[in-house]
Protein backbone atom coordinates (compact mmCIF):
# COMPACT_ATOMS: atom_id res chain seq x y z
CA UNK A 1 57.37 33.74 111.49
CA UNK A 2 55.70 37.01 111.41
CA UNK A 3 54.45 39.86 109.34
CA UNK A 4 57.68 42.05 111.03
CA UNK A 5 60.28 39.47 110.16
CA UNK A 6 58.52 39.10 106.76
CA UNK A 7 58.99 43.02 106.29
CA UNK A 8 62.52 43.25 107.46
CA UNK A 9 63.40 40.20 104.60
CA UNK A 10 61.81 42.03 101.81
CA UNK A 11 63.44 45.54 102.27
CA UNK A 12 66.40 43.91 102.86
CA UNK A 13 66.09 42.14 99.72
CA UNK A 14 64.69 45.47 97.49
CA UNK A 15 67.80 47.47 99.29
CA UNK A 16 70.72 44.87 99.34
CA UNK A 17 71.46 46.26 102.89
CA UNK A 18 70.67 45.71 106.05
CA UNK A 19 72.07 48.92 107.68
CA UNK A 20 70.14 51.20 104.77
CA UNK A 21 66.89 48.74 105.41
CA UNK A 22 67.13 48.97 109.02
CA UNK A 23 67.19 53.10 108.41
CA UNK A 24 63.88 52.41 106.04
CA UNK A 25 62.12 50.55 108.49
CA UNK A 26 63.28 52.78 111.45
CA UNK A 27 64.50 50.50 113.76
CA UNK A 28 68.61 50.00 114.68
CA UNK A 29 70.32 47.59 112.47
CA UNK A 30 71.23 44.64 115.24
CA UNK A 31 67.42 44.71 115.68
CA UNK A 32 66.79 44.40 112.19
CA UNK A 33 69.46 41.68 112.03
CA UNK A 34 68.23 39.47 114.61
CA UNK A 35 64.71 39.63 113.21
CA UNK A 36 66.41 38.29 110.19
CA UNK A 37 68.45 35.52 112.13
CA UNK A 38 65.30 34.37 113.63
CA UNK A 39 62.95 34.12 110.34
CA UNK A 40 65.54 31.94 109.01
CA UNK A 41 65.95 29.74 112.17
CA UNK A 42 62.25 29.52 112.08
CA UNK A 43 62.63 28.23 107.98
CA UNK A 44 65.55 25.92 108.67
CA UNK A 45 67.08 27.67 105.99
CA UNK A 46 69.59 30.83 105.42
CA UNK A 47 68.00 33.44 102.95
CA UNK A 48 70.83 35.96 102.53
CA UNK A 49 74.86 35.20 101.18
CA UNK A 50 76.64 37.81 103.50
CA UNK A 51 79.34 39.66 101.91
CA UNK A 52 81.28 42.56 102.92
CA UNK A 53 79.04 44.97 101.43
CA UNK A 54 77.19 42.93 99.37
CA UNK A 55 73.92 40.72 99.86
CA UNK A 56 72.85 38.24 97.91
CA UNK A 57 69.06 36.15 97.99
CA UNK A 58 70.10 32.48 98.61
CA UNK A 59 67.83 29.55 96.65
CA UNK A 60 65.77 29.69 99.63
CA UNK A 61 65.36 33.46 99.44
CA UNK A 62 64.31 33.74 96.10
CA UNK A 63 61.44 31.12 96.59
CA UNK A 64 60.28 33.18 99.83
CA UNK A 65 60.48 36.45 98.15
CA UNK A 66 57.27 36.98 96.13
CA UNK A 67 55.44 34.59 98.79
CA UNK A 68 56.28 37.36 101.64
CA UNK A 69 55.59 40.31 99.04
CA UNK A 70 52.20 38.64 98.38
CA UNK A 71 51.41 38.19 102.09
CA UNK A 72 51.86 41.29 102.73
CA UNK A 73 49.71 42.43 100.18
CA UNK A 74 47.35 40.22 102.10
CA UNK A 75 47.79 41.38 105.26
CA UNK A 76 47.44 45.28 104.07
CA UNK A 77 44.26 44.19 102.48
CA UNK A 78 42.53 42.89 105.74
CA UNK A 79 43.69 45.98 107.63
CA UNK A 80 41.98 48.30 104.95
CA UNK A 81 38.68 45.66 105.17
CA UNK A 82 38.60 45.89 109.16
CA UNK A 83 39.02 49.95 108.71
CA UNK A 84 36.06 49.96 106.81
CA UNK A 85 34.45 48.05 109.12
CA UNK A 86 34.85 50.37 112.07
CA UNK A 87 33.68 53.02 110.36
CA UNK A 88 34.03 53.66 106.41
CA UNK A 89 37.51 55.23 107.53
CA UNK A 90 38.76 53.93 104.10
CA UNK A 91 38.11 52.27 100.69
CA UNK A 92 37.45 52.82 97.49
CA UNK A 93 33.76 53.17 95.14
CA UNK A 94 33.94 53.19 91.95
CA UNK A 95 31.42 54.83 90.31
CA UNK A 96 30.36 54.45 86.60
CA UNK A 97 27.67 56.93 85.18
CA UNK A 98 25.92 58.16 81.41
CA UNK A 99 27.27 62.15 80.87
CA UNK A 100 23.75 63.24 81.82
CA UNK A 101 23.23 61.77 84.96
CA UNK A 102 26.65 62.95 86.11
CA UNK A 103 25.60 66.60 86.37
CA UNK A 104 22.56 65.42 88.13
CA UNK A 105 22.08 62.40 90.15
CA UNK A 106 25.49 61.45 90.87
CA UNK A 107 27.09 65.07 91.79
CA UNK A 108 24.42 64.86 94.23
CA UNK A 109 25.46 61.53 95.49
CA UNK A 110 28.75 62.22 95.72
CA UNK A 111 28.86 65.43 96.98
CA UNK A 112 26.67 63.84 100.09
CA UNK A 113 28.64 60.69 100.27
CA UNK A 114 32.00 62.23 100.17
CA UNK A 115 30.57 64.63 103.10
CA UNK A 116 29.84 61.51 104.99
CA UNK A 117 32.86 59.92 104.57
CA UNK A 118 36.10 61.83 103.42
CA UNK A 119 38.29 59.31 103.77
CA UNK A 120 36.49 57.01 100.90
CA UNK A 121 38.43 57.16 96.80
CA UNK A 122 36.01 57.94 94.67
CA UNK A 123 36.71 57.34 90.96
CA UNK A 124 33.72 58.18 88.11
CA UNK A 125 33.82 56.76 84.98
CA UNK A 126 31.60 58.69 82.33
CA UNK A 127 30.64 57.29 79.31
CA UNK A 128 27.45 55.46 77.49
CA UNK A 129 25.29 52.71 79.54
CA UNK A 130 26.86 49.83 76.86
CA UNK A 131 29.76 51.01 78.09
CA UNK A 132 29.22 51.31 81.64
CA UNK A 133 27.87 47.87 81.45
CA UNK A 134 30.70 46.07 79.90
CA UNK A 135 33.16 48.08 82.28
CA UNK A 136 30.51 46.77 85.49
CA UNK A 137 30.54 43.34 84.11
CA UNK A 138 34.80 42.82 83.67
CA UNK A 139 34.76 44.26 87.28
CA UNK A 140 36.28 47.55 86.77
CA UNK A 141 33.45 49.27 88.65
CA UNK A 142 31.43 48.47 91.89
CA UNK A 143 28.38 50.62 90.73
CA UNK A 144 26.85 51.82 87.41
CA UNK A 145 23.76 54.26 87.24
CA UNK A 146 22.79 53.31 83.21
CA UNK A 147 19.42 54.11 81.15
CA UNK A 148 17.43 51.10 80.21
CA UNK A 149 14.39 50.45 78.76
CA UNK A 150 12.21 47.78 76.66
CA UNK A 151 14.23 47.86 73.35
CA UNK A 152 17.76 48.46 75.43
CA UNK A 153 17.79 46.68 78.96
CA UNK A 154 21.29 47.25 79.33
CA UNK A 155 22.05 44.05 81.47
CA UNK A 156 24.01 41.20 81.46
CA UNK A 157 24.15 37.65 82.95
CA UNK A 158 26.11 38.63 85.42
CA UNK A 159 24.28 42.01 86.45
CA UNK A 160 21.25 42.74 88.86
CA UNK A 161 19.81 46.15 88.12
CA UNK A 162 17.39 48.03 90.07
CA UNK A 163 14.98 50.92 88.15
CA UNK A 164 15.23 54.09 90.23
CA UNK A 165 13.32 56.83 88.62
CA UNK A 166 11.80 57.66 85.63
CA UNK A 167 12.91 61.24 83.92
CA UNK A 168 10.50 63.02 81.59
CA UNK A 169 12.16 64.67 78.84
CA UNK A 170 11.78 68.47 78.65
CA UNK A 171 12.42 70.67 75.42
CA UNK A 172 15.02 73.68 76.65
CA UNK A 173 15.36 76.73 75.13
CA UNK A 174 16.85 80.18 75.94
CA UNK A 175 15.74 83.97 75.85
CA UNK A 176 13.15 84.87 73.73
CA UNK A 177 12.81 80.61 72.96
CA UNK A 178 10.40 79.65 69.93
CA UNK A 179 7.99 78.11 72.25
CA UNK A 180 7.44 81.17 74.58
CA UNK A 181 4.31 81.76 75.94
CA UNK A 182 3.53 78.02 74.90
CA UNK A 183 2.54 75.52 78.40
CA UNK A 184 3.84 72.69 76.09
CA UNK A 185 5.14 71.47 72.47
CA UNK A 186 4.41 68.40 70.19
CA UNK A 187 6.92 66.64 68.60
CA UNK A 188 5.56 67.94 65.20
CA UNK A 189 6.32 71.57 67.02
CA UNK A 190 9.89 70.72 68.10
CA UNK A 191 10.90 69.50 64.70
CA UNK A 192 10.03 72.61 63.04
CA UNK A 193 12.75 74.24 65.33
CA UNK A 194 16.59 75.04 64.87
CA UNK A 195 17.84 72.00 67.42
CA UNK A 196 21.17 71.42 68.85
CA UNK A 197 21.16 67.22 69.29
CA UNK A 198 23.78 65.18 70.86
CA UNK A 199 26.44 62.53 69.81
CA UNK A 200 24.74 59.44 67.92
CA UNK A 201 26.30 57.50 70.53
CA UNK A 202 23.87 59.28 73.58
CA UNK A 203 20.68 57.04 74.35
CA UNK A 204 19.21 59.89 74.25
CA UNK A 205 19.59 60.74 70.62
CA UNK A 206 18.54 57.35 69.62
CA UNK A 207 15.28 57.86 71.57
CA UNK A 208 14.40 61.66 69.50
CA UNK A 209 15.76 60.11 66.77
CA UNK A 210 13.38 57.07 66.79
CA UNK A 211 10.35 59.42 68.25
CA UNK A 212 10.77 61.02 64.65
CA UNK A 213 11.36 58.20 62.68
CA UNK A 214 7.78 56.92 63.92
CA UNK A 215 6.00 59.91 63.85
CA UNK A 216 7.31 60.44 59.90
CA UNK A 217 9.02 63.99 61.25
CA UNK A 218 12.13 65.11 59.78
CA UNK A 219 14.05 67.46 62.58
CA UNK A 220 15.82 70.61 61.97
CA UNK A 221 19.08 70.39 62.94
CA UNK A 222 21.28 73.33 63.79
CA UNK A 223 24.19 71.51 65.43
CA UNK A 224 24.87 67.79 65.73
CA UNK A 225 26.82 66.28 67.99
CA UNK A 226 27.90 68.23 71.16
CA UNK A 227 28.19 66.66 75.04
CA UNK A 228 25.64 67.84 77.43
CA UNK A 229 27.20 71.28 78.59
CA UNK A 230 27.51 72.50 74.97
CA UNK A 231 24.37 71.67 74.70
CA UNK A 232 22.76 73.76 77.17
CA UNK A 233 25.44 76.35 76.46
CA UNK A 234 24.35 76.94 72.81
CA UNK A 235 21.25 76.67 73.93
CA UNK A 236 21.37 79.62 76.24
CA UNK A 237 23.25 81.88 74.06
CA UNK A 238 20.23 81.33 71.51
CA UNK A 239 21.39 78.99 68.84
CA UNK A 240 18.57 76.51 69.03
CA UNK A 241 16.36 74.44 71.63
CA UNK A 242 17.23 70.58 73.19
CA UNK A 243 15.35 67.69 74.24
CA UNK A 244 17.09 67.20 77.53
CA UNK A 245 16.30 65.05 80.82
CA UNK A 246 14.68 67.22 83.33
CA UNK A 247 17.17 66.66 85.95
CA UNK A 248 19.85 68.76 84.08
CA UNK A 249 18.13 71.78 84.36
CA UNK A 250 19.18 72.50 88.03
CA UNK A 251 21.38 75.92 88.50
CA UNK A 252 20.62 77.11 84.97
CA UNK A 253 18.70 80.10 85.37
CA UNK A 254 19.27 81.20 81.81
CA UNK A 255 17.71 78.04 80.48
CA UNK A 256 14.05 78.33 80.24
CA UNK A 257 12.08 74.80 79.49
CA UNK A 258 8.39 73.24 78.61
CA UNK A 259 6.83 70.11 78.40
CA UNK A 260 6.82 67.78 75.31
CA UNK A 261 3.55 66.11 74.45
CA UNK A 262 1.88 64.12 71.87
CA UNK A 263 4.11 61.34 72.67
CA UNK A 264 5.53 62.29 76.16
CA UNK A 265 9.19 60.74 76.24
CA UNK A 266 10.56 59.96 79.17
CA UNK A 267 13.59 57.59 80.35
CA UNK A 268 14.11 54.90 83.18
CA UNK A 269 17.67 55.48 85.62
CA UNK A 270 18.77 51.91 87.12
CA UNK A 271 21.26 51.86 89.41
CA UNK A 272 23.69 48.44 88.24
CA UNK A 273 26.11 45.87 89.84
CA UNK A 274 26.97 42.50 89.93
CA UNK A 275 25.48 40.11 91.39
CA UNK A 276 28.37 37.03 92.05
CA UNK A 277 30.40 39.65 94.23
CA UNK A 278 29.81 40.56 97.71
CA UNK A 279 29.94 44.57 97.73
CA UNK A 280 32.52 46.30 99.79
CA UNK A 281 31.34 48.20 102.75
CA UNK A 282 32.24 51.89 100.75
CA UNK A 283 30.28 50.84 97.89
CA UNK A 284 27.09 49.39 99.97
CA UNK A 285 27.32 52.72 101.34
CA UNK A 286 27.72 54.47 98.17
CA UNK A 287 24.09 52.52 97.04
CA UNK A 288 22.19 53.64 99.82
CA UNK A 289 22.80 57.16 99.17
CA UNK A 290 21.89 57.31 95.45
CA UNK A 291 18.93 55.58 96.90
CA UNK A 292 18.35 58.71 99.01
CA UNK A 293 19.34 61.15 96.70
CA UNK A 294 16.96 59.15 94.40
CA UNK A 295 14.20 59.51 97.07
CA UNK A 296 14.56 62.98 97.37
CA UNK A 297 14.60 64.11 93.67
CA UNK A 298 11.37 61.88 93.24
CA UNK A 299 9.84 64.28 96.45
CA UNK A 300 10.86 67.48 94.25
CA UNK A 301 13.58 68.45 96.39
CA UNK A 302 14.96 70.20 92.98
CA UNK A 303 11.53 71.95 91.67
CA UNK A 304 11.17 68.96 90.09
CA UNK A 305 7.94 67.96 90.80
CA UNK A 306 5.88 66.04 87.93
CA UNK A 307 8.91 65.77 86.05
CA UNK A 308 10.67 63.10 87.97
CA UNK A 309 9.52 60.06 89.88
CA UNK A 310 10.20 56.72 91.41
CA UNK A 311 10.53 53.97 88.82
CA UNK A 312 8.07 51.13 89.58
């Protein structure tokens, strides 16, 4: 028995015809036939009723059927597996990311990895680190880049994260901003102006929103509740300023930013997975290069310097 003969049986059986299988599988029909003769020579048992223009799956052939289907499942799996092997030729990473580090860190990543190797799937999923985390730990994703800290380690039994880099958080603003001329604003400062905040869901709206809770600040609040483009986009056309991780300021030249102080708030990236299954060539490759692409925003390969650095 082989993985031909197996092949021949199961279009055979999907088609009900061996001359319109043999014309799937491109190969004449006697071959086709005699591959069929000999699988069930080999099994001691017939799989097919012949009829004039009609075939049937015997006992014999039912009980084969899904065992065939599955091994060839099996067999298409290996191939893929020995593909990557020789060279990351194909695969699949899948990718799982918070909205902010999506126009950062991973289009970075991706761009570079998809450079590398063209013929890898790449599927993102974008949504909260809870999220991300439950999605990691059912196995729907190989890799998750979440925000963690103290109060919210965002891990699980299951997970290993390492911390990557830690992102201050910058107050943006557009022409003619309230803080202009300033080298930096305290959080006192930034609640006295018109702000445009995020989704109560973001970690990063729990983080202002517990900075003011401590500090006894009430903020100003001009719009609640838009995703991270909005943001900056009402924020250049002059609605109001943002607390926003420094890495999202790359290619916006009509975003102009300063430092917060008095506290300083920053956030720690960790890049997630689990730890009881062995990663798949495409996605070990996928972790090295957020490594690097973590490596070089840490260097200040985006004018970044001071604002973004290796976690320890």
């Amino acid at each position: 028995m082989n993985l031909e003969q197996l092949r021949g049986f199961v279009e055979v059986a999907r088609l009900g015809h061996f001359t319109r299988a043999s014309e799937a599988l491109h190969m004449t029909q006697p071959s086709l036939s005699r591959q069929i003769a000999t699988l069930e020579h080999d099994l001691g048992s017939e799989l097919f009723h012949r009829a004039r223009g009609h075939i049937t799956l015997t006992a014999a052939g039912e009980a084969l059927l899904p065992l065939a289907r599955r091994m060839l499942a099996d067999a298409e799996t290996v191939r893929r597996e020995m593909a990557e092997l020789a060279g990351l030729q194909r695969g699949r990473v899948r990718l799982g990311a918070t909205p902010t580090l999506c126009v950062s860190i991973v289009a970075d990543a991706m761009a570079a990895f998809h450079a590398d190797h063209p013929g890898i799937e790449l599927h993102l999923t974008e949504r909260g680190s809870r999220g991300l985390i439950d999605e990691l730990s059912s196995g729907a994703l190989d890799l998750a880049l979440v925000i963690t800290s103290d109060a919210h380690p965002a891990t699980a039994p299951s997970l290993t994260r390492s911390r990557l880099l830690t992102e201050e958080l910058v107050v943006v603003g557009g022409g003619h901003a309230p803080f202009d001329g300033r080298a930096s604003v305290t959080l006192e400062d930034l609640a006295g102006m018109p702000q445009i905040v995020f989704p109560s869901s973001y970690d990063l709206r729990g983080t202002l929103d517990e900075a003011f809770r401590a500090a006894g600040l009430t903020p100003r609040v001009a719009l609640e509740g838009a995703e991270m483009d909005a943001v900056l986009r009402f924020v250049e056309l002059g609605m109001g300023v943002a607390l926003v991780p420094a890495m999202v300021l790359g290619d916006r030249p009509g975003l102009r930013s300063v430092r917060l102080t008095k506290p300083r708030l920053s956030r720690t990236i960790s890049l997630a997975r689990r730890q009881d299954v062995q990663p798949t060539r495409a996605a070990a490759a996928m972790h090295r290069m957020i490594l690097r692409t973590a490596d070089a925003l840490a260097a200040g390969d985006r004018g970044l310097g001071g604002l973004v650095s290796r976690a320890d």
